[in-house]
C-alpha atoms as a PDB file:
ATOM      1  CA  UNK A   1     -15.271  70.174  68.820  1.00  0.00           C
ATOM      2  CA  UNK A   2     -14.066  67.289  66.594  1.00  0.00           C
ATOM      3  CA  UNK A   3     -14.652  64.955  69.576  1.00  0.00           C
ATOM      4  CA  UNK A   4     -17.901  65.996  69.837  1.00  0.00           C
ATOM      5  CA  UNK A   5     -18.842  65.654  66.540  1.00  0.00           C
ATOM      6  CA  UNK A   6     -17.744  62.211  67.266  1.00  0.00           C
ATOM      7  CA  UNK A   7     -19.831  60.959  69.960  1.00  0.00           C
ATOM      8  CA  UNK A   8     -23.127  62.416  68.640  1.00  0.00           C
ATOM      9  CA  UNK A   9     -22.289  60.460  65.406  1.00  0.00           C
ATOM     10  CA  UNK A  10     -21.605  57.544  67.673  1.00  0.00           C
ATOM     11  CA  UNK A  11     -24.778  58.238  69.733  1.00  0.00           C
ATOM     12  CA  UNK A  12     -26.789  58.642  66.234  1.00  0.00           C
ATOM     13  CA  UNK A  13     -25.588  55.609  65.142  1.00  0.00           C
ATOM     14  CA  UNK A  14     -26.902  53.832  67.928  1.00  0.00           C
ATOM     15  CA  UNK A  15     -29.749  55.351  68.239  1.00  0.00           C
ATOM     16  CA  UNK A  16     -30.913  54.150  64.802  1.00  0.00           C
ATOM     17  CA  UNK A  17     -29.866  51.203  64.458  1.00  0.00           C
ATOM     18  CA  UNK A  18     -30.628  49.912  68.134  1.00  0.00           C
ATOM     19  CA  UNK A  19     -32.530  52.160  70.082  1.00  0.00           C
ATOM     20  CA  UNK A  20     -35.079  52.935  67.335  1.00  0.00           C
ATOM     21  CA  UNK A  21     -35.853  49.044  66.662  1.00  0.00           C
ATOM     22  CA  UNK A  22     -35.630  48.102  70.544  1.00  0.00           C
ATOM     23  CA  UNK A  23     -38.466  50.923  71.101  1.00  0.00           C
ATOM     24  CA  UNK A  24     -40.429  49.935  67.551  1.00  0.00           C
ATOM     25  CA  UNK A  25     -40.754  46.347  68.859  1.00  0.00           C
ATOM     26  CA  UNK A  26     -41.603  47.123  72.065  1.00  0.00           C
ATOM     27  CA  UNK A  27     -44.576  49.900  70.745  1.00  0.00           C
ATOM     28  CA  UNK A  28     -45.835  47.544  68.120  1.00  0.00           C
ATOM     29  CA  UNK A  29     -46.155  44.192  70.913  1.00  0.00           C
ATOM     30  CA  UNK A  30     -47.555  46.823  73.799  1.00  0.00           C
ATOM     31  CA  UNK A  31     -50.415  47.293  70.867  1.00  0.00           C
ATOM     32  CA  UNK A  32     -51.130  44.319  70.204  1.00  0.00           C
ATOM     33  CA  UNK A  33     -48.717  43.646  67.176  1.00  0.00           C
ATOM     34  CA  UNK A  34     -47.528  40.080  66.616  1.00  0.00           C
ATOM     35  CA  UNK A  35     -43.433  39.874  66.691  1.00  0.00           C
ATOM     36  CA  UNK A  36     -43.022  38.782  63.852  1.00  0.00           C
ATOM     37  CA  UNK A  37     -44.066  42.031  61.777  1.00  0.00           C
ATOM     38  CA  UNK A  38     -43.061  43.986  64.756  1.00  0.00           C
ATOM     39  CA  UNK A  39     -39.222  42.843  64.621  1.00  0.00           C
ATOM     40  CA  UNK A  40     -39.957  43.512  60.483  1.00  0.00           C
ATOM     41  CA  UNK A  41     -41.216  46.642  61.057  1.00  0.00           C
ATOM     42  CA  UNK A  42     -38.124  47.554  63.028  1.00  0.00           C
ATOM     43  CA  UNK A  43     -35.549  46.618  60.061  1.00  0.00           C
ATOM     44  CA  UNK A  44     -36.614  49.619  58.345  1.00  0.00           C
ATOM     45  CA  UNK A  45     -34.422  52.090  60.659  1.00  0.00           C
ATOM     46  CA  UNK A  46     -31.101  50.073  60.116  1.00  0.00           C
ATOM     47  CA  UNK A  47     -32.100  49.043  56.483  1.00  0.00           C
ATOM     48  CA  UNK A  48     -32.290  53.313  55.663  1.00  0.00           C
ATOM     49  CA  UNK A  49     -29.214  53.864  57.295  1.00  0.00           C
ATOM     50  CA  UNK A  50     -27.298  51.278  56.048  1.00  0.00           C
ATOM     51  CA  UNK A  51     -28.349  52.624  52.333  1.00  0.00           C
ATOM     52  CA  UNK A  52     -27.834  56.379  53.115  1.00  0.00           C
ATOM     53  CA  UNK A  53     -24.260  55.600  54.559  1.00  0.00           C
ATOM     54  CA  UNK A  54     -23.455  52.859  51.583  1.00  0.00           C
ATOM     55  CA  UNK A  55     -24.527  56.033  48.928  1.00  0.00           C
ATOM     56  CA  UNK A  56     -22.648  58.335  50.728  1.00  0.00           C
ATOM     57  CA  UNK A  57     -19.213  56.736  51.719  1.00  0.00           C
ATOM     58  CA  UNK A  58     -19.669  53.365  49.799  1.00  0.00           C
ATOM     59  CA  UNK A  59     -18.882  51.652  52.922  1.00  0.00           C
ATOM     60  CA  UNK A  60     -21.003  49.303  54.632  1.00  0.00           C
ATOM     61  CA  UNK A  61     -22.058  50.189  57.691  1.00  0.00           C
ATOM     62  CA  UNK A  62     -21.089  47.693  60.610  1.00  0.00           C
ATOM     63  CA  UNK A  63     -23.844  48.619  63.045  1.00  0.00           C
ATOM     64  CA  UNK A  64     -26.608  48.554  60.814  1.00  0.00           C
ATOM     65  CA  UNK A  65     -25.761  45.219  59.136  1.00  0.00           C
ATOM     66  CA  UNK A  66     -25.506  43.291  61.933  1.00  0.00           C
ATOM     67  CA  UNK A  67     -28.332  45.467  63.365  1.00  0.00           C
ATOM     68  CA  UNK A  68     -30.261  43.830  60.351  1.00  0.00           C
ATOM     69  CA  UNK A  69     -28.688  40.547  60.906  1.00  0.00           C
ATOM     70  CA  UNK A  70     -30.243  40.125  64.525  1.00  0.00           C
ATOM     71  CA  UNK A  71     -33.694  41.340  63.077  1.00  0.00           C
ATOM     72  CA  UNK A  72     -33.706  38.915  60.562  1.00  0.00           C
ATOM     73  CA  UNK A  73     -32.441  36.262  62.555  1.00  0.00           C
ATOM     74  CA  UNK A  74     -35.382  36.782  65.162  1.00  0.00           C
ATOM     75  CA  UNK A  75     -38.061  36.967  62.511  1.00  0.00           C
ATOM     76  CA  UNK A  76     -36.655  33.592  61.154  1.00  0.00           C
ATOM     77  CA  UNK A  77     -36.568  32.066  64.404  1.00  0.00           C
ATOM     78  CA  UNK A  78     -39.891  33.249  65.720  1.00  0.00           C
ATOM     79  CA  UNK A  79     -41.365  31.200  62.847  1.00  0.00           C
ATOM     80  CA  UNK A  80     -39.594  28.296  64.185  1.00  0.00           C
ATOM     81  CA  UNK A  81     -41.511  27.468  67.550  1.00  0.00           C
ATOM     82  CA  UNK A  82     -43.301  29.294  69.611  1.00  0.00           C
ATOM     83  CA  UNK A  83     -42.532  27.450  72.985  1.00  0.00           C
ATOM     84  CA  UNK A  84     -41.756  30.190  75.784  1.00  0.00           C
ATOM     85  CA  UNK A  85     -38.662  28.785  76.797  1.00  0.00           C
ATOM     86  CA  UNK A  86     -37.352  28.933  73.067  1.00  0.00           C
ATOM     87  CA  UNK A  87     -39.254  32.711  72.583  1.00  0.00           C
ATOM     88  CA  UNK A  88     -36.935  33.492  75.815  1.00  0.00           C
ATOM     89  CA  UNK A  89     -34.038  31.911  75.056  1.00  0.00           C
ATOM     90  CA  UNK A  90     -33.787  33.421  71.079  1.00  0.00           C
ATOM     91  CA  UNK A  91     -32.238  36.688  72.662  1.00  0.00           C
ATOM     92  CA  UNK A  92     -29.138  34.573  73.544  1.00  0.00           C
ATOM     93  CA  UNK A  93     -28.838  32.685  69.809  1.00  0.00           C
ATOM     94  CA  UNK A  94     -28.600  35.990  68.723  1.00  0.00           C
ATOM     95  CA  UNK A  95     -25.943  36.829  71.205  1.00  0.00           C
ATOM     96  CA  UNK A  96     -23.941  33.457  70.248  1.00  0.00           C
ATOM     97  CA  UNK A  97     -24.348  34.599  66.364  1.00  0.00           C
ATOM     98  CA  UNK A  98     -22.284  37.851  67.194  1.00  0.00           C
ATOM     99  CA  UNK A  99     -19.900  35.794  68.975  1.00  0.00           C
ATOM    100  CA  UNK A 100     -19.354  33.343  66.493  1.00  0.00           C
ATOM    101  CA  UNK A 101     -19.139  35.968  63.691  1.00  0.00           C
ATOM    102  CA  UNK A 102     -16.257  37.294  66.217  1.00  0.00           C
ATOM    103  CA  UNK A 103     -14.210  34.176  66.236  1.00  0.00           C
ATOM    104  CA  UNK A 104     -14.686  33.161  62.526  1.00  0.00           C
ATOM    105  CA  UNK A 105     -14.091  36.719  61.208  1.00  0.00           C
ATOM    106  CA  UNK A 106     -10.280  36.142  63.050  1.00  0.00           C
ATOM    107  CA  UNK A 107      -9.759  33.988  59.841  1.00  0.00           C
ATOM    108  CA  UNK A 108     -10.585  36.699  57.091  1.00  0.00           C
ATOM    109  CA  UNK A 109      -8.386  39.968  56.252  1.00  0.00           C
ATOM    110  CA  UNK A 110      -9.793  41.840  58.728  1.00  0.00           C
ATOM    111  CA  UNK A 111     -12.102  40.647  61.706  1.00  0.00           C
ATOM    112  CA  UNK A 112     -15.569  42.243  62.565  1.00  0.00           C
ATOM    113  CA  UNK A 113     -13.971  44.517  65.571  1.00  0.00           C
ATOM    114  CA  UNK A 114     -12.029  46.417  62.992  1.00  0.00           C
ATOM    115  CA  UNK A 115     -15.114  46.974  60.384  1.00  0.00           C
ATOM    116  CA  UNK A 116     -17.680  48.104  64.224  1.00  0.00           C
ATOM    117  CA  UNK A 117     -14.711  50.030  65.361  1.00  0.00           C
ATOM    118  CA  UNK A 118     -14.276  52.025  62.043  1.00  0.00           C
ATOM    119  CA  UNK A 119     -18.271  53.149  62.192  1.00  0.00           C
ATOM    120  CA  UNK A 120     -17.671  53.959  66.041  1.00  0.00           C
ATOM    121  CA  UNK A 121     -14.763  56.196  65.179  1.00  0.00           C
ATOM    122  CA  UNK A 122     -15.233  57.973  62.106  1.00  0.00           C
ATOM    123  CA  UNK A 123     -19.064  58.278  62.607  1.00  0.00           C
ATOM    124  CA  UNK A 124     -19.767  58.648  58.805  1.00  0.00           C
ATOM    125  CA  UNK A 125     -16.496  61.276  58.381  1.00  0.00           C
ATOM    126  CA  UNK A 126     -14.571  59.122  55.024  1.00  0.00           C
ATOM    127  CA  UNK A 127     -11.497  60.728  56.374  1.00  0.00           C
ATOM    128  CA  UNK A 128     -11.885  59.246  59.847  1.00  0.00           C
ATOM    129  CA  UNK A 129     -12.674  55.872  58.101  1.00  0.00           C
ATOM    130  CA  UNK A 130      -9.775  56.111  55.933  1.00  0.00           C
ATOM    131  CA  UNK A 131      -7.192  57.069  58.692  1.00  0.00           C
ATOM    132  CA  UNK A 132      -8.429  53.833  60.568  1.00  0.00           C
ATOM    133  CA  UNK A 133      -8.304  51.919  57.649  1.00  0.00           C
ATOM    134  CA  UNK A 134      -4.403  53.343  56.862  1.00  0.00           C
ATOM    135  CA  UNK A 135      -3.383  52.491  60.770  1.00  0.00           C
ATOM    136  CA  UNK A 136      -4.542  49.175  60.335  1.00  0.00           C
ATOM    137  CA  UNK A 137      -2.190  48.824  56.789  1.00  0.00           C
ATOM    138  CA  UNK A 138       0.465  50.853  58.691  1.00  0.00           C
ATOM    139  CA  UNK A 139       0.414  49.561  62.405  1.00  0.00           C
ATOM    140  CA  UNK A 140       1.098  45.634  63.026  1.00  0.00           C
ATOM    141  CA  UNK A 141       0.275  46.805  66.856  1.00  0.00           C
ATOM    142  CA  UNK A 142      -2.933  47.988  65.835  1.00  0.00           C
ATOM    143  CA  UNK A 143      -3.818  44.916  63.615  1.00  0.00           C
ATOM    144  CA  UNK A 144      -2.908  42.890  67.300  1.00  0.00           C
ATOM    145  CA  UNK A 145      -5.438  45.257  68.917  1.00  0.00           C
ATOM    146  CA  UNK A 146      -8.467  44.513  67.505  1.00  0.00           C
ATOM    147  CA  UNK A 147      -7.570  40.941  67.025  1.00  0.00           C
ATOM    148  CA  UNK A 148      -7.056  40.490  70.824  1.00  0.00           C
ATOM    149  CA  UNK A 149     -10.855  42.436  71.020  1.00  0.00           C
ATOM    150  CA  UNK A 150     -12.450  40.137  68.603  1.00  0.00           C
ATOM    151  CA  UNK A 151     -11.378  37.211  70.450  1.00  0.00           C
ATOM    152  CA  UNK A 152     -12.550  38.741  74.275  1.00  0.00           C
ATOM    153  CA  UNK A 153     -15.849  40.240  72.395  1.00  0.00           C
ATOM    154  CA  UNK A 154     -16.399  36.667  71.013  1.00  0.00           C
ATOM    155  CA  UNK A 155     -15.712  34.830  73.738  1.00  0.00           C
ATOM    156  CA  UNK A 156     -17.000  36.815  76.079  1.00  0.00           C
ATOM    157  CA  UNK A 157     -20.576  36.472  73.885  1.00  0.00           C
ATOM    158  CA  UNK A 158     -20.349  33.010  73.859  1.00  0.00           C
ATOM    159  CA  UNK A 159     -20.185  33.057  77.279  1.00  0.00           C
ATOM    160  CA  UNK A 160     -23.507  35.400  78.311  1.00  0.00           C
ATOM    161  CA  UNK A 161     -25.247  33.144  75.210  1.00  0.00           C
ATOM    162  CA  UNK A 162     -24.370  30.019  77.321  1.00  0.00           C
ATOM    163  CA  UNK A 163     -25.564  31.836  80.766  1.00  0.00           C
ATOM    164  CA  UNK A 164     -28.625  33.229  79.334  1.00  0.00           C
ATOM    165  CA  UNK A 165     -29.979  30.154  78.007  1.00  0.00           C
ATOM    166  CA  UNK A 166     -28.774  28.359  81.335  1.00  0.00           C
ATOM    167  CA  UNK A 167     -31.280  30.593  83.027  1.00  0.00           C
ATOM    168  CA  UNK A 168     -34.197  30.051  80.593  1.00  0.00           C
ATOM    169  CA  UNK A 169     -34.208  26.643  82.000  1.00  0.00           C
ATOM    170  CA  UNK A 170     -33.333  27.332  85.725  1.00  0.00           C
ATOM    171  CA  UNK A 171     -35.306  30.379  86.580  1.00  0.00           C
ATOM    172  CA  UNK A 172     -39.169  31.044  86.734  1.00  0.00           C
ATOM    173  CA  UNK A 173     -40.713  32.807  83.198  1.00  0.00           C
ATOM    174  CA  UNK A 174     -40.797  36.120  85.303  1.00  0.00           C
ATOM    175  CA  UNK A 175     -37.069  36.193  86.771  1.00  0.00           C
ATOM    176  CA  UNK A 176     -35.641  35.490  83.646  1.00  0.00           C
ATOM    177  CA  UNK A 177     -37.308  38.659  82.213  1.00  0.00           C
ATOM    178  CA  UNK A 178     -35.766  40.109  85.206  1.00  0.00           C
ATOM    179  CA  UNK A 179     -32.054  38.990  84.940  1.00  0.00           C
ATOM    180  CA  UNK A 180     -31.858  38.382  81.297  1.00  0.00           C
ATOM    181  CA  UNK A 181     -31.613  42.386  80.385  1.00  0.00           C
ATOM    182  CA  UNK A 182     -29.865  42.946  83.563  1.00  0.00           C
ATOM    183  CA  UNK A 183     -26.934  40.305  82.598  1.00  0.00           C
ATOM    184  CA  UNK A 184     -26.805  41.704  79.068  1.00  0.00           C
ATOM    185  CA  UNK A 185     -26.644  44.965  80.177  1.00  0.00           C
ATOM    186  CA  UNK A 186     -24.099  44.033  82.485  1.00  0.00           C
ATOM    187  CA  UNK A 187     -21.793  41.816  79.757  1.00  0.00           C
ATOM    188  CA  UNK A 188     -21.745  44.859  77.642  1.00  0.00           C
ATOM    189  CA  UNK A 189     -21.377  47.232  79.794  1.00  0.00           C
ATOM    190  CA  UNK A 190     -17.589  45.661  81.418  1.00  0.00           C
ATOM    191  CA  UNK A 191     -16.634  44.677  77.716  1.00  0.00           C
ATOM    192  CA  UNK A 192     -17.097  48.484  76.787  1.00  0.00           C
ATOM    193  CA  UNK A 193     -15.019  49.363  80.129  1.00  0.00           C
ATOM    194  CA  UNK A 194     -12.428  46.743  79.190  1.00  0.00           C
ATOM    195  CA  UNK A 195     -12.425  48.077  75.457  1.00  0.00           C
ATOM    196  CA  UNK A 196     -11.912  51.607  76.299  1.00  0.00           C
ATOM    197  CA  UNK A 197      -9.064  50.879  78.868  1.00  0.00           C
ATOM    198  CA  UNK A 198      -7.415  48.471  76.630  1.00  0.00           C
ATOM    199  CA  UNK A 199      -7.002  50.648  73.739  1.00  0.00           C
ATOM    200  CA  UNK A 200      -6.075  53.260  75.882  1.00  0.00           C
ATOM    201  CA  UNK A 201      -3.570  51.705  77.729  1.00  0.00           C
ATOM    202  CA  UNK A 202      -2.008  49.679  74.335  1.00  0.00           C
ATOM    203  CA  UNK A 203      -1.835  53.560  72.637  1.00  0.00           C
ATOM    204  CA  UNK A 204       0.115  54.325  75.773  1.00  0.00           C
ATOM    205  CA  UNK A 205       2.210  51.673  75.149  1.00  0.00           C
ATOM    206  CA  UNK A 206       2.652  52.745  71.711  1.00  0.00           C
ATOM    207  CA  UNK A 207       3.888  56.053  72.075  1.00  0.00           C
ATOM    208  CA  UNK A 208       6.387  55.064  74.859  1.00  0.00           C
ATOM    209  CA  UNK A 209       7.604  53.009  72.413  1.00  0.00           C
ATOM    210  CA  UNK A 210       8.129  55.562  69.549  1.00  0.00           C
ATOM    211  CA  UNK A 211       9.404  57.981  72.173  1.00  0.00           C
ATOM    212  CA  UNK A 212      11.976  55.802  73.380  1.00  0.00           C
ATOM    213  CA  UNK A 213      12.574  55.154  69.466  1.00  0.00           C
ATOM    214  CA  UNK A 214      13.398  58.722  68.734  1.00  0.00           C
ATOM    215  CA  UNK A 215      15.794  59.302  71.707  1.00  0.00           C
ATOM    216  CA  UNK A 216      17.744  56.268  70.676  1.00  0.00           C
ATOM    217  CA  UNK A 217      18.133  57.898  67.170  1.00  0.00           C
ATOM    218  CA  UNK A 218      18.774  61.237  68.617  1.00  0.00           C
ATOM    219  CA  UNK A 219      21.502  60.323  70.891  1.00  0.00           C
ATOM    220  CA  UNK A 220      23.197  57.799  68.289  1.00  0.00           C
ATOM    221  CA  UNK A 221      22.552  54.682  70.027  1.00  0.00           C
END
């Protein structure tokens, strides 16, 4: 039951803050709606979740801000140009933002994998968020965790940016509308994979460790 809770909260958090916008772009363009106010439009989904969770847990929420961030990023740099290559190519500046805010978020207290992995888990539960919060105070393997994430989520980001743009330039206007979802799609898809299999196999690793802890104290070694 509990881990269902979970994953709908999971699956309503995404579905706000990404799905909703994604589809209120795409609606607003298909009518004839420049992109500018249709990417505006679209910050009101993550903008009212954002507040609702910041009343109700006093936490930020990391989905919705950088959610926002990307929306405001692609209203500000639709103003800048509107050359098709740079219209296509935006998606990937965005991409190479996140990545960036990775890397450089290794030099504060906490990076941004720890504040997007807190949302994931506890799903709006303050409990949740405060258990995370007290194995990352507790747990110097956790804190090594999400560090090692933030740096293959960042990297890996910079990397798709790089390809992405690569293509803008290589491939006809049509194929890069083609591939360019596709290899996003694909990037986030094996970094979830990777995620999911890395935490599960470091938690393995973890409780061999305390397990092999406690027989040494039970037998006197």
């Amino acid at each position: 039951m509990a881990q269902s809770s979970q994953t709908l909260g999971i699956a309503k958090n995404l579905g706000i803050n990404v799905v909703l916008p994604l589809v209120t772009v795409n609606l607003l363009e298909a009518h004839g709606v420049g992109i500018v106010p249709a990417l505006a439009a679209s910050a009101i989904f993550p903008l009212a979740e954002t507040a609702t969770g910041f009343v109700r847990t006093r936490r930020i929420d990391a989905i919705g801000a950088i959610s926002l961030t990307f929306i405001i990023l692609g209203v500000a740099s639709s103003l800048i140009s509107g050359d098709v290559h740079f219209a296509l190519a935006k998606e990937s500046f965005f991409t190479a933002v996140f990545g960036l805010l990775c890397l450089a978020s290794l030099l504060a207290p906490r990076p941004l994998i720890f504040f997007t992995g807190r949302s994931f888990m506890a799903a709006g539960n303050p409990a949740k968020a405060a258990a995370f919060s007290e194995r990352w105070t507790l747990h110097a393997g956790f804190r090594h965790v999400l560090r090692v994430m933030t740096v293959v989520w960042g990297i890996a980001f910079l990397l798709e940016a790089a390809a992405r743009v690569a293509l803008v330039y290589v491939l006809p206007v049509n194929a890069v509308l083609v591939v360019s979802p596709l290899l996003a799609a694909a990037v986030f898809g094996l970094l979830m994979v990777w995620t999911i299999r890395y935490a599960k196999n470091a938690e393995r690793r973890a409780a061999s460790r305390r397990s092999t802890a406690v027989t040494l104290v039970s037998t006197g070694v």
